[in-house]
PDB file of N, CA and C in Angstrom:
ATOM      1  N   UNK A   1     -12.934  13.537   5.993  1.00  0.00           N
ATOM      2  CA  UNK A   1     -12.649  12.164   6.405  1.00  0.00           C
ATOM      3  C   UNK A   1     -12.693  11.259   5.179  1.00  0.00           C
ATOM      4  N   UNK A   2     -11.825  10.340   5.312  1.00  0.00           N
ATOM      5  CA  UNK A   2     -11.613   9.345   3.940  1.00  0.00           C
ATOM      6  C   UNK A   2     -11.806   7.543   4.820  1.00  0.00           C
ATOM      7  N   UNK A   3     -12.805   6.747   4.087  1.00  0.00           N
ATOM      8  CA  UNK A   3     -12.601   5.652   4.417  1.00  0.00           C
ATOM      9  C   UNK A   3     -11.746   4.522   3.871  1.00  0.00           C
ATOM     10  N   UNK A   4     -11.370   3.639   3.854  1.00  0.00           N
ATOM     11  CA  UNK A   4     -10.440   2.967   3.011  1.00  0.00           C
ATOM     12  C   UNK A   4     -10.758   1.022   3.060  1.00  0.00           C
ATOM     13  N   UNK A   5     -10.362   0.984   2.109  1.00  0.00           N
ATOM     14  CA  UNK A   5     -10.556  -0.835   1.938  1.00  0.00           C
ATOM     15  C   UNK A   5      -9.480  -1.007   0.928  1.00  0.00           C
ATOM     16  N   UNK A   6      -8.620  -2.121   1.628  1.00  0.00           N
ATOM     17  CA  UNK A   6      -7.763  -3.160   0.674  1.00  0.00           C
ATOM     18  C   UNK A   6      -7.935  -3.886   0.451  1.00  0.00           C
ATOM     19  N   UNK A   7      -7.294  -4.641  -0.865  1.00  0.00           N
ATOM     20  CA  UNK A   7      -8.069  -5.770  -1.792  1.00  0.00           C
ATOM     21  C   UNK A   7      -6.785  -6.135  -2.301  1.00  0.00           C
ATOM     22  N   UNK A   8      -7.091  -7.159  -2.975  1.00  0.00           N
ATOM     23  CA  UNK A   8      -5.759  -8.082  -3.721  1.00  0.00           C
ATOM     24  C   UNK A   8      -4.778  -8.902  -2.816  1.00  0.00           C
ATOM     25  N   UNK A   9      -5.017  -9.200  -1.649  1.00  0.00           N
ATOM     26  CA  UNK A   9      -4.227  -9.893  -1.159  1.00  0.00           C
ATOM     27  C   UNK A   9      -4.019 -11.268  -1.406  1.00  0.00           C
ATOM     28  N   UNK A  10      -3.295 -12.177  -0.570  1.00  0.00           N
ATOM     29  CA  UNK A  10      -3.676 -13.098  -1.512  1.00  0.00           C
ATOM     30  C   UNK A  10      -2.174 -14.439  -1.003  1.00  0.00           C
ATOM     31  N   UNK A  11      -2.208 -15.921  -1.164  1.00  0.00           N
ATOM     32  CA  UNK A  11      -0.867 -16.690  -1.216  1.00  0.00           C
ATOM     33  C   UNK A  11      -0.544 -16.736  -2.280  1.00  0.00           C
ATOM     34  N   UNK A  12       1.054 -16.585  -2.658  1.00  0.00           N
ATOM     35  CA  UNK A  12       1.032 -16.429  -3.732  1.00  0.00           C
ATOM     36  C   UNK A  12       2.443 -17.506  -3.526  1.00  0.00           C
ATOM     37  N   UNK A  13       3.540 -17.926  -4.666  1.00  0.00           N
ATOM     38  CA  UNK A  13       4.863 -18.466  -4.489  1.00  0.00           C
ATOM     39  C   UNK A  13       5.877 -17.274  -4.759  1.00  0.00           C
ATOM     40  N   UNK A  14       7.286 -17.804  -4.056  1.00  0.00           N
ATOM     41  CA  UNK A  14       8.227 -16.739  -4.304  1.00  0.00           C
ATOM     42  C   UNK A  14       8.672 -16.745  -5.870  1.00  0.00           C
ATOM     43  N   UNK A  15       8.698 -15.107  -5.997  1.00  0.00           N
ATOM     44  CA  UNK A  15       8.813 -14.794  -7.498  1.00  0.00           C
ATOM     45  C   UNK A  15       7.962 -13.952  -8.583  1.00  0.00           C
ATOM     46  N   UNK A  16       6.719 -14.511  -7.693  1.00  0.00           N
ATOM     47  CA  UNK A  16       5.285 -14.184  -8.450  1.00  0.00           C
ATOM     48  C   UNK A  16       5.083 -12.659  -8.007  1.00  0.00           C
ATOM     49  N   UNK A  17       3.617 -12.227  -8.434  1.00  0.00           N
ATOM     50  CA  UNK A  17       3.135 -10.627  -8.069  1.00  0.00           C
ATOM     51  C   UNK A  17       2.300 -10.727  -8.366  1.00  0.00           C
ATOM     52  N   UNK A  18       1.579  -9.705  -7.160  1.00  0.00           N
ATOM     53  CA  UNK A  18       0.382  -9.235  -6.665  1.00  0.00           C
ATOM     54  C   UNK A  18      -0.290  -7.948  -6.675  1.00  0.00           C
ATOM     55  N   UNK A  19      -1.343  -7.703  -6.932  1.00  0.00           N
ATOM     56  CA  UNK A  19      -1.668  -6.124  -7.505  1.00  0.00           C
ATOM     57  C   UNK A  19      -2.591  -5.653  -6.050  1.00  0.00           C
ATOM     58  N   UNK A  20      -1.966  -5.086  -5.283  1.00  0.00           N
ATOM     59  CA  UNK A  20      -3.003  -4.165  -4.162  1.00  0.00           C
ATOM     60  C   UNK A  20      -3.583  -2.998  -4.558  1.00  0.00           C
ATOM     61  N   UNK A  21      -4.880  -3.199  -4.081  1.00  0.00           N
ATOM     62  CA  UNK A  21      -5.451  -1.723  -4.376  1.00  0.00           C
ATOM     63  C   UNK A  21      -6.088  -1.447  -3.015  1.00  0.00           C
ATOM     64  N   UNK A  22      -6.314  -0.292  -2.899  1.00  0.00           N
ATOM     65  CA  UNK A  22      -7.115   0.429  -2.035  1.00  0.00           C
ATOM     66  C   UNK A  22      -7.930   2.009  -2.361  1.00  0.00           C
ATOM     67  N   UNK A  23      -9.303   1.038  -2.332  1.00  0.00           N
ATOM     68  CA  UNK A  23     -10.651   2.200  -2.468  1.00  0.00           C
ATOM     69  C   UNK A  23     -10.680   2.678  -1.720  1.00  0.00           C
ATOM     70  N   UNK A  24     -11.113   4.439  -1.907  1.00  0.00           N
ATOM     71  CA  UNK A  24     -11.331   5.202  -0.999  1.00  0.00           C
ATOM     72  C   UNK A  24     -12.541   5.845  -1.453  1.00  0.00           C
ATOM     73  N   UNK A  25     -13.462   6.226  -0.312  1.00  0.00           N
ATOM     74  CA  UNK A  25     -14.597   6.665  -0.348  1.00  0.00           C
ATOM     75  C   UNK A  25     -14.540   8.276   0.506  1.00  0.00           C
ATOM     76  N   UNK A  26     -15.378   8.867   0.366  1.00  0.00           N
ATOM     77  CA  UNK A  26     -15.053  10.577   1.153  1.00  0.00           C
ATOM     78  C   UNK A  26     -14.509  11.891   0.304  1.00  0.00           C
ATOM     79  N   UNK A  27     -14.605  12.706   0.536  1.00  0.00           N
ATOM     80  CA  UNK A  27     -14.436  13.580  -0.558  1.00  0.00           C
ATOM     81  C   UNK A  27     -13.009  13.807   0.081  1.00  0.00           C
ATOM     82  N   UNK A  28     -12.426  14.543  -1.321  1.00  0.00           N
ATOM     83  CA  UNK A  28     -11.289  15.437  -1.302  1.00  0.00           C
ATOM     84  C   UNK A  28      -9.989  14.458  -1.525  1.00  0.00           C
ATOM     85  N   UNK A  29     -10.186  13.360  -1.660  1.00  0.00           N
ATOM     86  CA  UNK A  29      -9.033  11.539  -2.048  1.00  0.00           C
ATOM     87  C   UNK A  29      -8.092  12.713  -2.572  1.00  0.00           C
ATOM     88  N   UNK A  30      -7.851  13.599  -3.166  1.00  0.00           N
ATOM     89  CA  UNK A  30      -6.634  13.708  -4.178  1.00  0.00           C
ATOM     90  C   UNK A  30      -5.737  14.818  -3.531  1.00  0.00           C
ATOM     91  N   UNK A  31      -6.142  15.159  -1.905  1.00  0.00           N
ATOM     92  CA  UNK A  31      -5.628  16.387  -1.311  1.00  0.00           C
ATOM     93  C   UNK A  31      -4.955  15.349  -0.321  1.00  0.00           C
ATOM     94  N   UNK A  32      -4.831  14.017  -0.188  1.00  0.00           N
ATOM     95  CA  UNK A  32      -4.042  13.365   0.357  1.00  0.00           C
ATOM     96  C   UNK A  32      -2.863  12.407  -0.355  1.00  0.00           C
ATOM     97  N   UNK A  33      -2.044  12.608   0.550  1.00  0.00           N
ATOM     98  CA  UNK A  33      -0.953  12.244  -0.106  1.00  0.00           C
ATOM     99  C   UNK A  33      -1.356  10.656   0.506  1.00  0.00           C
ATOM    100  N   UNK A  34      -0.744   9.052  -0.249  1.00  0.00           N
ATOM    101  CA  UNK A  34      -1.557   7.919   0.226  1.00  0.00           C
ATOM    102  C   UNK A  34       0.014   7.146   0.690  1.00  0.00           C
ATOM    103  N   UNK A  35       0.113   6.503   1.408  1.00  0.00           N
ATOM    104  CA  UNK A  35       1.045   5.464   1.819  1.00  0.00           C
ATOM    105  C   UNK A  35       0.351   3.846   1.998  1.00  0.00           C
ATOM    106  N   UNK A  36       1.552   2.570   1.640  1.00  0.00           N
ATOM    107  CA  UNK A  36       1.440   1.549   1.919  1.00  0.00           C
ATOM    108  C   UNK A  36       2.202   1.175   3.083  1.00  0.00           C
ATOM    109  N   UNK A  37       1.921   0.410   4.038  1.00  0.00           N
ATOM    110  CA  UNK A  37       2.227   0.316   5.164  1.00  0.00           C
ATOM    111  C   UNK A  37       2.822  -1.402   5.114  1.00  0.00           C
ATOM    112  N   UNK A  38       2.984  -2.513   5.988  1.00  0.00           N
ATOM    113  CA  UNK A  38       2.735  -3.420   6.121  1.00  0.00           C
ATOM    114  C   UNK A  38       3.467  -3.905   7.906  1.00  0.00           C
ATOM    115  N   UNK A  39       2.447  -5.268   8.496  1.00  0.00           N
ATOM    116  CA  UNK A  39       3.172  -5.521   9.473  1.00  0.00           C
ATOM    117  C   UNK A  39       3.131  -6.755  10.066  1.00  0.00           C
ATOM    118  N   UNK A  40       4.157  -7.297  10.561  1.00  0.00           N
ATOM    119  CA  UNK A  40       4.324  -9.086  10.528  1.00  0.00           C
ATOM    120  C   UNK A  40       3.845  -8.795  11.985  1.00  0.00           C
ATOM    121  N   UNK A  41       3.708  -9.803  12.314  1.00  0.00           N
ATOM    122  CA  UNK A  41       3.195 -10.568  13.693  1.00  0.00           C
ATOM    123  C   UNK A  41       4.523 -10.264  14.781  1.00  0.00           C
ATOM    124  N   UNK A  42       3.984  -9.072  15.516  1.00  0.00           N
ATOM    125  CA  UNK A  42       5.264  -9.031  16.779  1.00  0.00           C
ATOM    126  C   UNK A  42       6.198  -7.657  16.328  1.00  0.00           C
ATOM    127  N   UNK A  43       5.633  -6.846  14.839  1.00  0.00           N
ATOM    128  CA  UNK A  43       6.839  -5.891  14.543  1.00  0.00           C
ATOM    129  C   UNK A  43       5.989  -5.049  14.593  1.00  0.00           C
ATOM    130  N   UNK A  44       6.689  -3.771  14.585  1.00  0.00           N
ATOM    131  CA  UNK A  44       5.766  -2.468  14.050  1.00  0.00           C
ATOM    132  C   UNK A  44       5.896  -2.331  12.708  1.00  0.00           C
ATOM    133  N   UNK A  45       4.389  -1.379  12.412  1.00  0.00           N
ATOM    134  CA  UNK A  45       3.730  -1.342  11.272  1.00  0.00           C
ATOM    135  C   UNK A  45       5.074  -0.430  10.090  1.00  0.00           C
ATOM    136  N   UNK A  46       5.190  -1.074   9.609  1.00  0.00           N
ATOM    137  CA  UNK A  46       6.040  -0.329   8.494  1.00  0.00           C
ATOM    138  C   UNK A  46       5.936   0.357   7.597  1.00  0.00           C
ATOM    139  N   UNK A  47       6.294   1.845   6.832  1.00  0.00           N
ATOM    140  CA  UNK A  47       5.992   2.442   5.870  1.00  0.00           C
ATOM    141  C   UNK A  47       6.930   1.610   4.608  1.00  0.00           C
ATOM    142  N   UNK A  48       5.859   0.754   3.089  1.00  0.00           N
ATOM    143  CA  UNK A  48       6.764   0.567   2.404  1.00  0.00           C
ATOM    144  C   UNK A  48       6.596   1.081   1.119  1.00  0.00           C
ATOM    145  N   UNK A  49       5.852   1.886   0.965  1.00  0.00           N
ATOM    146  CA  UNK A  49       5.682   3.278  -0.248  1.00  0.00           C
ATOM    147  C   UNK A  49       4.913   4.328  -0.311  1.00  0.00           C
ATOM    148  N   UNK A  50       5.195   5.127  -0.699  1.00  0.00           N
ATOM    149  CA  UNK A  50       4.130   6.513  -0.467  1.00  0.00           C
ATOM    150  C   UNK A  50       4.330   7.342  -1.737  1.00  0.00           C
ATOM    151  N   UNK A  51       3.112   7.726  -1.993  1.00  0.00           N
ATOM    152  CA  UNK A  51       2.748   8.802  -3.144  1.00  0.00           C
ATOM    153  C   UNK A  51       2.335  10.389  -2.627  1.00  0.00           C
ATOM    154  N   UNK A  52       2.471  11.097  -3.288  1.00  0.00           N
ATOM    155  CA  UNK A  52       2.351  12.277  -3.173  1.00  0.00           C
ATOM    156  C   UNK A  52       1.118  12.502  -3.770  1.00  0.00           C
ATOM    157  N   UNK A  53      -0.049  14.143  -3.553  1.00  0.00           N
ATOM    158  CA  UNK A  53      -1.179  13.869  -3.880  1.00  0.00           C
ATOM    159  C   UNK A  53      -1.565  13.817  -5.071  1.00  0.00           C
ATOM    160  N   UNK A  54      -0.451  14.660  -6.125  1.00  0.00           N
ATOM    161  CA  UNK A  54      -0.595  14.519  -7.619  1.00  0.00           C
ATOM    162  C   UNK A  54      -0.376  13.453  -8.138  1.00  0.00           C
ATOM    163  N   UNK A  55       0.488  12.390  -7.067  1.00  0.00           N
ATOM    164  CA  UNK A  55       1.310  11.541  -7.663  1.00  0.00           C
ATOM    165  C   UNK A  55       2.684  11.465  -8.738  1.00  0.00           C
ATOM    166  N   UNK A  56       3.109  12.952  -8.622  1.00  0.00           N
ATOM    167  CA  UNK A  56       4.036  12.927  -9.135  1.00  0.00           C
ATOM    168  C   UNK A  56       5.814  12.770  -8.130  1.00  0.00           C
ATOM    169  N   UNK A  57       5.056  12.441  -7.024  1.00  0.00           N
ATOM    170  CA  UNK A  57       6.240  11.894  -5.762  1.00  0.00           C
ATOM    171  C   UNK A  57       6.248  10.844  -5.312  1.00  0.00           C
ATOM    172  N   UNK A  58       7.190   9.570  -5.494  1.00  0.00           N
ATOM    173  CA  UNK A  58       6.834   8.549  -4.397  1.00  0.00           C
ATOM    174  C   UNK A  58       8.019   8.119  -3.860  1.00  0.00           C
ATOM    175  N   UNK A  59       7.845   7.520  -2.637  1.00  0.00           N
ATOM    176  CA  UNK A  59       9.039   6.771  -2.443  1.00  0.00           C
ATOM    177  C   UNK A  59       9.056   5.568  -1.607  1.00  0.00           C
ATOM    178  N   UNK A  60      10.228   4.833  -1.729  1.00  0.00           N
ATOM    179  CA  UNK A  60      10.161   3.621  -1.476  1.00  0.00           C
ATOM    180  C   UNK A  60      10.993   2.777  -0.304  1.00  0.00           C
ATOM    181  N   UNK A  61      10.769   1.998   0.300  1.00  0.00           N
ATOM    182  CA  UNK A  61      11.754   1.967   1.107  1.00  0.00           C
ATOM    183  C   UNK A  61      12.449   0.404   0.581  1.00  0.00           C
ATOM    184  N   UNK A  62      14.013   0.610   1.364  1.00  0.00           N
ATOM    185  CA  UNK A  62      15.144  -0.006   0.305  1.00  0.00           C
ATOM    186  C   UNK A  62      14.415  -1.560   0.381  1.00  0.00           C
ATOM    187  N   UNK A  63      13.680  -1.757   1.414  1.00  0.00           N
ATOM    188  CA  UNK A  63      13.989  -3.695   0.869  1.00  0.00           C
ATOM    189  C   UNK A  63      12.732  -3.582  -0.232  1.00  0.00           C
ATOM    190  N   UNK A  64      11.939  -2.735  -0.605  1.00  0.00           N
ATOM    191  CA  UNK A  64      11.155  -2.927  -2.089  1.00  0.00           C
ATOM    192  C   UNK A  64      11.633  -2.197  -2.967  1.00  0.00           C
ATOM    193  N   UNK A  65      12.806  -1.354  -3.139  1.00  0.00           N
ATOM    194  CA  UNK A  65      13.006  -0.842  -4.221  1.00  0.00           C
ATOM    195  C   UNK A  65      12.937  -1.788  -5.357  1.00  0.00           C
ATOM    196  N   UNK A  66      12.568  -1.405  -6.511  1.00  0.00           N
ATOM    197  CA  UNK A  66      13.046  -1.968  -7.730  1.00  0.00           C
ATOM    198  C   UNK A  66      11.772  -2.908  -7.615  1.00  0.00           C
ATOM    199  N   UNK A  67      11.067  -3.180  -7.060  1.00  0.00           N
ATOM    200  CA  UNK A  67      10.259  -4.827  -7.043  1.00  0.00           C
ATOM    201  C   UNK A  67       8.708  -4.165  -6.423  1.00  0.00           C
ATOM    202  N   UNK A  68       8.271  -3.185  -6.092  1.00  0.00           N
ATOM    203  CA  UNK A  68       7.181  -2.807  -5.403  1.00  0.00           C
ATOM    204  C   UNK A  68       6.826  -1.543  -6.516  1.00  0.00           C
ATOM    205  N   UNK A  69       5.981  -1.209  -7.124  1.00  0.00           N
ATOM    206  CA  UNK A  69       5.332   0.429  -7.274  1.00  0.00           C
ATOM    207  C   UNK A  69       4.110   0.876  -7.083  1.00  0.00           C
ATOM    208  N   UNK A  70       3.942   2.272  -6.423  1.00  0.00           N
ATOM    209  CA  UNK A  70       3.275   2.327  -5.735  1.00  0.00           C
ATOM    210  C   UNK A  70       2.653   3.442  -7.479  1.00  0.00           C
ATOM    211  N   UNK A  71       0.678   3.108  -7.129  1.00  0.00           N
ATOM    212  CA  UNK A  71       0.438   4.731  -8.165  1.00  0.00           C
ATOM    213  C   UNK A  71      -1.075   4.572  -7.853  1.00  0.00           C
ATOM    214  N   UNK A  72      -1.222   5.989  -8.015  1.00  0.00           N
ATOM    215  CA  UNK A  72      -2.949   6.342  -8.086  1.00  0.00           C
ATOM    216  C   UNK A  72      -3.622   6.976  -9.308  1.00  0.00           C
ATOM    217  N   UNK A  73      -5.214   7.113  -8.500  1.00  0.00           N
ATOM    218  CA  UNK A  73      -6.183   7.083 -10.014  1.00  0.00           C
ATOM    219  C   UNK A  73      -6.887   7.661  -8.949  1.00  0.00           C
ATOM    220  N   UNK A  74      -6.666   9.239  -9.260  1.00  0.00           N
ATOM    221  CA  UNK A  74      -7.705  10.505  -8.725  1.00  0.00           C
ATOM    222  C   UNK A  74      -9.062  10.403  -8.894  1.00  0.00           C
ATOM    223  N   UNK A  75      -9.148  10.175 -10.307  1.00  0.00           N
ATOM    224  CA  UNK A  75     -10.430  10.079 -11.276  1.00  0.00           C
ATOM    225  C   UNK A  75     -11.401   8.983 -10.356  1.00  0.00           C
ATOM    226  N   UNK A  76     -10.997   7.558  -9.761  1.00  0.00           N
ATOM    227  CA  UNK A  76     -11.244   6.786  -8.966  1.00  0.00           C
ATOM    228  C   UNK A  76     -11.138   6.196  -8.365  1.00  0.00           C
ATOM    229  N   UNK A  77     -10.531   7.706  -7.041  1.00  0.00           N
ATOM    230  CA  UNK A  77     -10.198   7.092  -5.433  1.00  0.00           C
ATOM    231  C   UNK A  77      -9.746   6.339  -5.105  1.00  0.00           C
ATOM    232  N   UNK A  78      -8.377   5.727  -6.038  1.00  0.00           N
ATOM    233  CA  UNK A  78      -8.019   4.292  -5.388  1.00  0.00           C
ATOM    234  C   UNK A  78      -6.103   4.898  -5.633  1.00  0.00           C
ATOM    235  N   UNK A  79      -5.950   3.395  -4.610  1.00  0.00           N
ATOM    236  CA  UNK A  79      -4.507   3.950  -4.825  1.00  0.00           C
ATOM    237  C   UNK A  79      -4.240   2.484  -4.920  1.00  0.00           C
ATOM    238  N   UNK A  80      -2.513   1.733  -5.546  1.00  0.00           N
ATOM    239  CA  UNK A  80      -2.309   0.634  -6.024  1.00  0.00           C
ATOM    240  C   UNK A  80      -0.879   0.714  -5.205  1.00  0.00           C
ATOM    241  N   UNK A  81      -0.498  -1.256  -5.200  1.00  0.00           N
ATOM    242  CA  UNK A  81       0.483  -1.032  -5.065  1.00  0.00           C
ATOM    243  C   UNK A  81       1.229  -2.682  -6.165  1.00  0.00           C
ATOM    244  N   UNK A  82       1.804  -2.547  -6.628  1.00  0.00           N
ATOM    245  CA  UNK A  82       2.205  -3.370  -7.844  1.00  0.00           C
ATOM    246  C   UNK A  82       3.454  -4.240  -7.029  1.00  0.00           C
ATOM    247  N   UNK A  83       3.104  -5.162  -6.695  1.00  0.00           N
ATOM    248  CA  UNK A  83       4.382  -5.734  -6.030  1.00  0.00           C
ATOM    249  C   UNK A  83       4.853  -7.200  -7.189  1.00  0.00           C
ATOM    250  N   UNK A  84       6.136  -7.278  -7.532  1.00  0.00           N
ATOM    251  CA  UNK A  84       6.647  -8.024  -8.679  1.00  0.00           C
ATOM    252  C   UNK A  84       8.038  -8.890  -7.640  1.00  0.00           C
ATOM    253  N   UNK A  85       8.633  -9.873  -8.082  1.00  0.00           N
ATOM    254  CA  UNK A  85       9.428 -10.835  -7.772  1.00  0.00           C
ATOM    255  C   UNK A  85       9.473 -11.082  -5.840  1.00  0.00           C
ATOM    256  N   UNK A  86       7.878 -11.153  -5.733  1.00  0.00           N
ATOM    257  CA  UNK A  86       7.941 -11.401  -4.340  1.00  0.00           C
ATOM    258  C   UNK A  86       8.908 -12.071  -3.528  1.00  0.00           C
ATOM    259  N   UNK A  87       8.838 -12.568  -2.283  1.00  0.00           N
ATOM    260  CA  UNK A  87       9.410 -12.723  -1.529  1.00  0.00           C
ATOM    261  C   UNK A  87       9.247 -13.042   0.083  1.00  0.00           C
ATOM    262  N   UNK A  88       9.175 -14.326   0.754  1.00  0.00           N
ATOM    263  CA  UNK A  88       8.859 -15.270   1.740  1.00  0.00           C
ATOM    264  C   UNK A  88       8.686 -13.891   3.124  1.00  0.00           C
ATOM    265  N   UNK A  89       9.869 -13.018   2.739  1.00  0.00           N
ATOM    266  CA  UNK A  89       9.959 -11.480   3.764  1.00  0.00           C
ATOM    267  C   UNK A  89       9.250 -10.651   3.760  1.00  0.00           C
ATOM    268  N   UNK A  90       8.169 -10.761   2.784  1.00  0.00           N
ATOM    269  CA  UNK A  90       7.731  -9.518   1.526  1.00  0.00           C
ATOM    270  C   UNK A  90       5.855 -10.378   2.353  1.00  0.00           C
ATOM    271  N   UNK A  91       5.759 -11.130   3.310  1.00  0.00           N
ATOM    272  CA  UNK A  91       4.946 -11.891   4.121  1.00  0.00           C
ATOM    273  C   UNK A  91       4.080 -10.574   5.089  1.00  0.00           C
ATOM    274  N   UNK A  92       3.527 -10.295   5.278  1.00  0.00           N
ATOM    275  CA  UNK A  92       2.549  -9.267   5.829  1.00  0.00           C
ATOM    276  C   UNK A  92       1.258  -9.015   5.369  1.00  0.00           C
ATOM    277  N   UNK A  93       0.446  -8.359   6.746  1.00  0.00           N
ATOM    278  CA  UNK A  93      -0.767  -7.547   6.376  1.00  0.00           C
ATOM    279  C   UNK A  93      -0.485  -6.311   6.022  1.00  0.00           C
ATOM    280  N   UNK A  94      -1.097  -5.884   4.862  1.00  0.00           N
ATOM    281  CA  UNK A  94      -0.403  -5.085   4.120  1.00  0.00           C
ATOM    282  C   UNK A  94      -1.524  -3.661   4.311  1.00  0.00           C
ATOM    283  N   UNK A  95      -1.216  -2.347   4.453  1.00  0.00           N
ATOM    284  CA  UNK A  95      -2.489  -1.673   4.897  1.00  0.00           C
ATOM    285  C   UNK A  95      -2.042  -0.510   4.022  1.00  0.00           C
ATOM    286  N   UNK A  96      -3.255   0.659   3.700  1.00  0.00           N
ATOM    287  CA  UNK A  96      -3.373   1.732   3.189  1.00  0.00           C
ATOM    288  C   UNK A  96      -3.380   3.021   3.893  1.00  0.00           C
ATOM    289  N   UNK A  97      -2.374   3.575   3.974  1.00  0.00           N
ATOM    290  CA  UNK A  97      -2.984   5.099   4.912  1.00  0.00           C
ATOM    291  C   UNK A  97      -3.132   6.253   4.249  1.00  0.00           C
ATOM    292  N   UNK A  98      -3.938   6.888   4.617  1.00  0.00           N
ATOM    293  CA  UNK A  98      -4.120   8.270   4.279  1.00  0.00           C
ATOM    294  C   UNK A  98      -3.535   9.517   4.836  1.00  0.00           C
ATOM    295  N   UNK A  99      -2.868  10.482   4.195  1.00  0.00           N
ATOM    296  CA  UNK A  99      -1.812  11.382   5.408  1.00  0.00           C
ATOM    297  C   UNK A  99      -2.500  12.870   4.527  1.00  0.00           C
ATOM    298  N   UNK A 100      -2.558  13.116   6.031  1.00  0.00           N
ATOM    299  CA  UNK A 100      -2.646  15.034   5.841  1.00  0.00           C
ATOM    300  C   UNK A 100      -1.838  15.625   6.732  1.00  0.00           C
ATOM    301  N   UNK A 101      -0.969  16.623   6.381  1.00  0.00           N
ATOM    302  CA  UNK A 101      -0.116  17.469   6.817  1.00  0.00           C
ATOM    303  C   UNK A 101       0.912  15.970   7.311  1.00  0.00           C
ATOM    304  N   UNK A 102       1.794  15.962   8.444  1.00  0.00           N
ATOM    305  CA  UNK A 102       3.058  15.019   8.424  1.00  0.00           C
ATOM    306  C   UNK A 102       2.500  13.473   8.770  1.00  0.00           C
ATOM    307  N   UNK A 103       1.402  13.218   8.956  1.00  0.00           N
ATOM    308  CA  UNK A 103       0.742  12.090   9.925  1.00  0.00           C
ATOM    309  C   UNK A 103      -0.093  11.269   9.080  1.00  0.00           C
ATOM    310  N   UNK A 104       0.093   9.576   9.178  1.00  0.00           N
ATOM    311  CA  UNK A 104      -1.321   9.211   8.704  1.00  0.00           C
ATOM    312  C   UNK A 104      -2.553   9.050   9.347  1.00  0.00           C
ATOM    313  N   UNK A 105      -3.619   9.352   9.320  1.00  0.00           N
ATOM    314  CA  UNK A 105      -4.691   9.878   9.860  1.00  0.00           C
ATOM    315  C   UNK A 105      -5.612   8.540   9.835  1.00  0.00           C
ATOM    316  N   UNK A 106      -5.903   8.042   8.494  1.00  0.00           N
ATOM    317  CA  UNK A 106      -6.979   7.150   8.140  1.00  0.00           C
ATOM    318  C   UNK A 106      -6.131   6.135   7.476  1.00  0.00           C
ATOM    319  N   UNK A 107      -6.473   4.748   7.982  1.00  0.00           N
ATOM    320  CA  UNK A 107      -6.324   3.564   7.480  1.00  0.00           C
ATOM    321  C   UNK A 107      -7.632   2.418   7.509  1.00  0.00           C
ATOM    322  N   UNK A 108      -7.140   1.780   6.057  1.00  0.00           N
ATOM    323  CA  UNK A 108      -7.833   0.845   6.239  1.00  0.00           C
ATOM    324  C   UNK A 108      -7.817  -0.620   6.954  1.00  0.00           C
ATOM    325  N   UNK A 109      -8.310  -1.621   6.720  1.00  0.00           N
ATOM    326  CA  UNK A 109      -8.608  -3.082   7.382  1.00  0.00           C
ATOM    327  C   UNK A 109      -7.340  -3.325   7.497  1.00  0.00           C
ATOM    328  N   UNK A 110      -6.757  -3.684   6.409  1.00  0.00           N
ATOM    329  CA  UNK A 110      -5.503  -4.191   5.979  1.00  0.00           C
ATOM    330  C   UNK A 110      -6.234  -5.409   5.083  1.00  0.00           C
ATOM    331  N   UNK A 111      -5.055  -6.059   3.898  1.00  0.00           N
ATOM    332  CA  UNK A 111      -4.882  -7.363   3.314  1.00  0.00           C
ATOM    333  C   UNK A 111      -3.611  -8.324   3.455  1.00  0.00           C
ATOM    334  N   UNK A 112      -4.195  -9.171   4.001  1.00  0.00           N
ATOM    335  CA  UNK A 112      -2.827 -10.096   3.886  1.00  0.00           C
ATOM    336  C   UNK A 112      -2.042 -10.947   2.944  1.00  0.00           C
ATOM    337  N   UNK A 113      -1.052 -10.688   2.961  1.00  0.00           N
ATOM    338  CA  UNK A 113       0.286 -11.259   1.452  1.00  0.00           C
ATOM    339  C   UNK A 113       0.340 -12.543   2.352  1.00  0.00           C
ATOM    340  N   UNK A 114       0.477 -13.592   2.158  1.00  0.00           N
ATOM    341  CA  UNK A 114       1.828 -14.512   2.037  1.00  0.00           C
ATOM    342  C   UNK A 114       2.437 -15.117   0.529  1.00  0.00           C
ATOM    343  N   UNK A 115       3.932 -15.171   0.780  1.00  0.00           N
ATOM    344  CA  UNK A 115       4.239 -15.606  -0.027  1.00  0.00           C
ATOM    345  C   UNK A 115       5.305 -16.679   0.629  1.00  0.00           C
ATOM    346  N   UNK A 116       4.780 -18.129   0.055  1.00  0.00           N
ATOM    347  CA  UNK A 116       5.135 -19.302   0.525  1.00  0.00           C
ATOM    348  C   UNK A 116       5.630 -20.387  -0.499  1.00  0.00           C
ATOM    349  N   UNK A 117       6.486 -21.435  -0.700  1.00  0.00           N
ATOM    350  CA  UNK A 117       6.448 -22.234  -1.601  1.00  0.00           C
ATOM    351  C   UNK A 117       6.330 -23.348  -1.053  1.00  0.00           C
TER     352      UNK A 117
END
């Protein structure tokens, strides 16, 4: 079992960027592959990047390509998500999951983005 906490959230203006992280506590962090999630008020929860457990896999989905990266730090249980030329859409609680075999299993609180001008 893995616990999780996100951090870095935050108001920010359109344009700007925000650094998410999420600590994980529990053994074995590096036998999971980690995803960023996020979800507005009234939608379902969205997958918007995911790493693989080496981290040598990620992927992204199209409305963050180019502007979101996702990366981890085995060494200390955390996983990041680098979001650059935000965006008023780019507005969500933003959450961390943990996936073993096809499913995410463990998530954390969530942090909430806005980005407003």
């Amino acid at each position: 079992q893995v616990q999780l906490v996100e951090s870095g959230g935050g108001l920010v203006q359109p344009g700007d960027s925000l650094r998410l992280s999420c600590a994980a506590s529990g053994r074995f962090f590096s036998t999971y592959a980690m995803g960023w999630f996020r979800q507005c008020p009234g939608k379902e929860r969205e997958l918007v990047a995911a790493i693989s457990q080496s981290g040598g896999f990620t992927y992204y989905a199209d409305s963050v390509k180019g502007r979101f990266t996702i990366s981890r730090d085995n060494a200390k249980n955390a996983v990041y998500l680098q979001m650059n030329s935000l965006k008023p859409e780019d507005t969500a609680v933003y959450y961390c999951g943990a996936r073993q075999g096809t499913a995410y299993h463990y998530w954390g609180q969530g942090t909430q983005v806005t980005v407003s001008s």
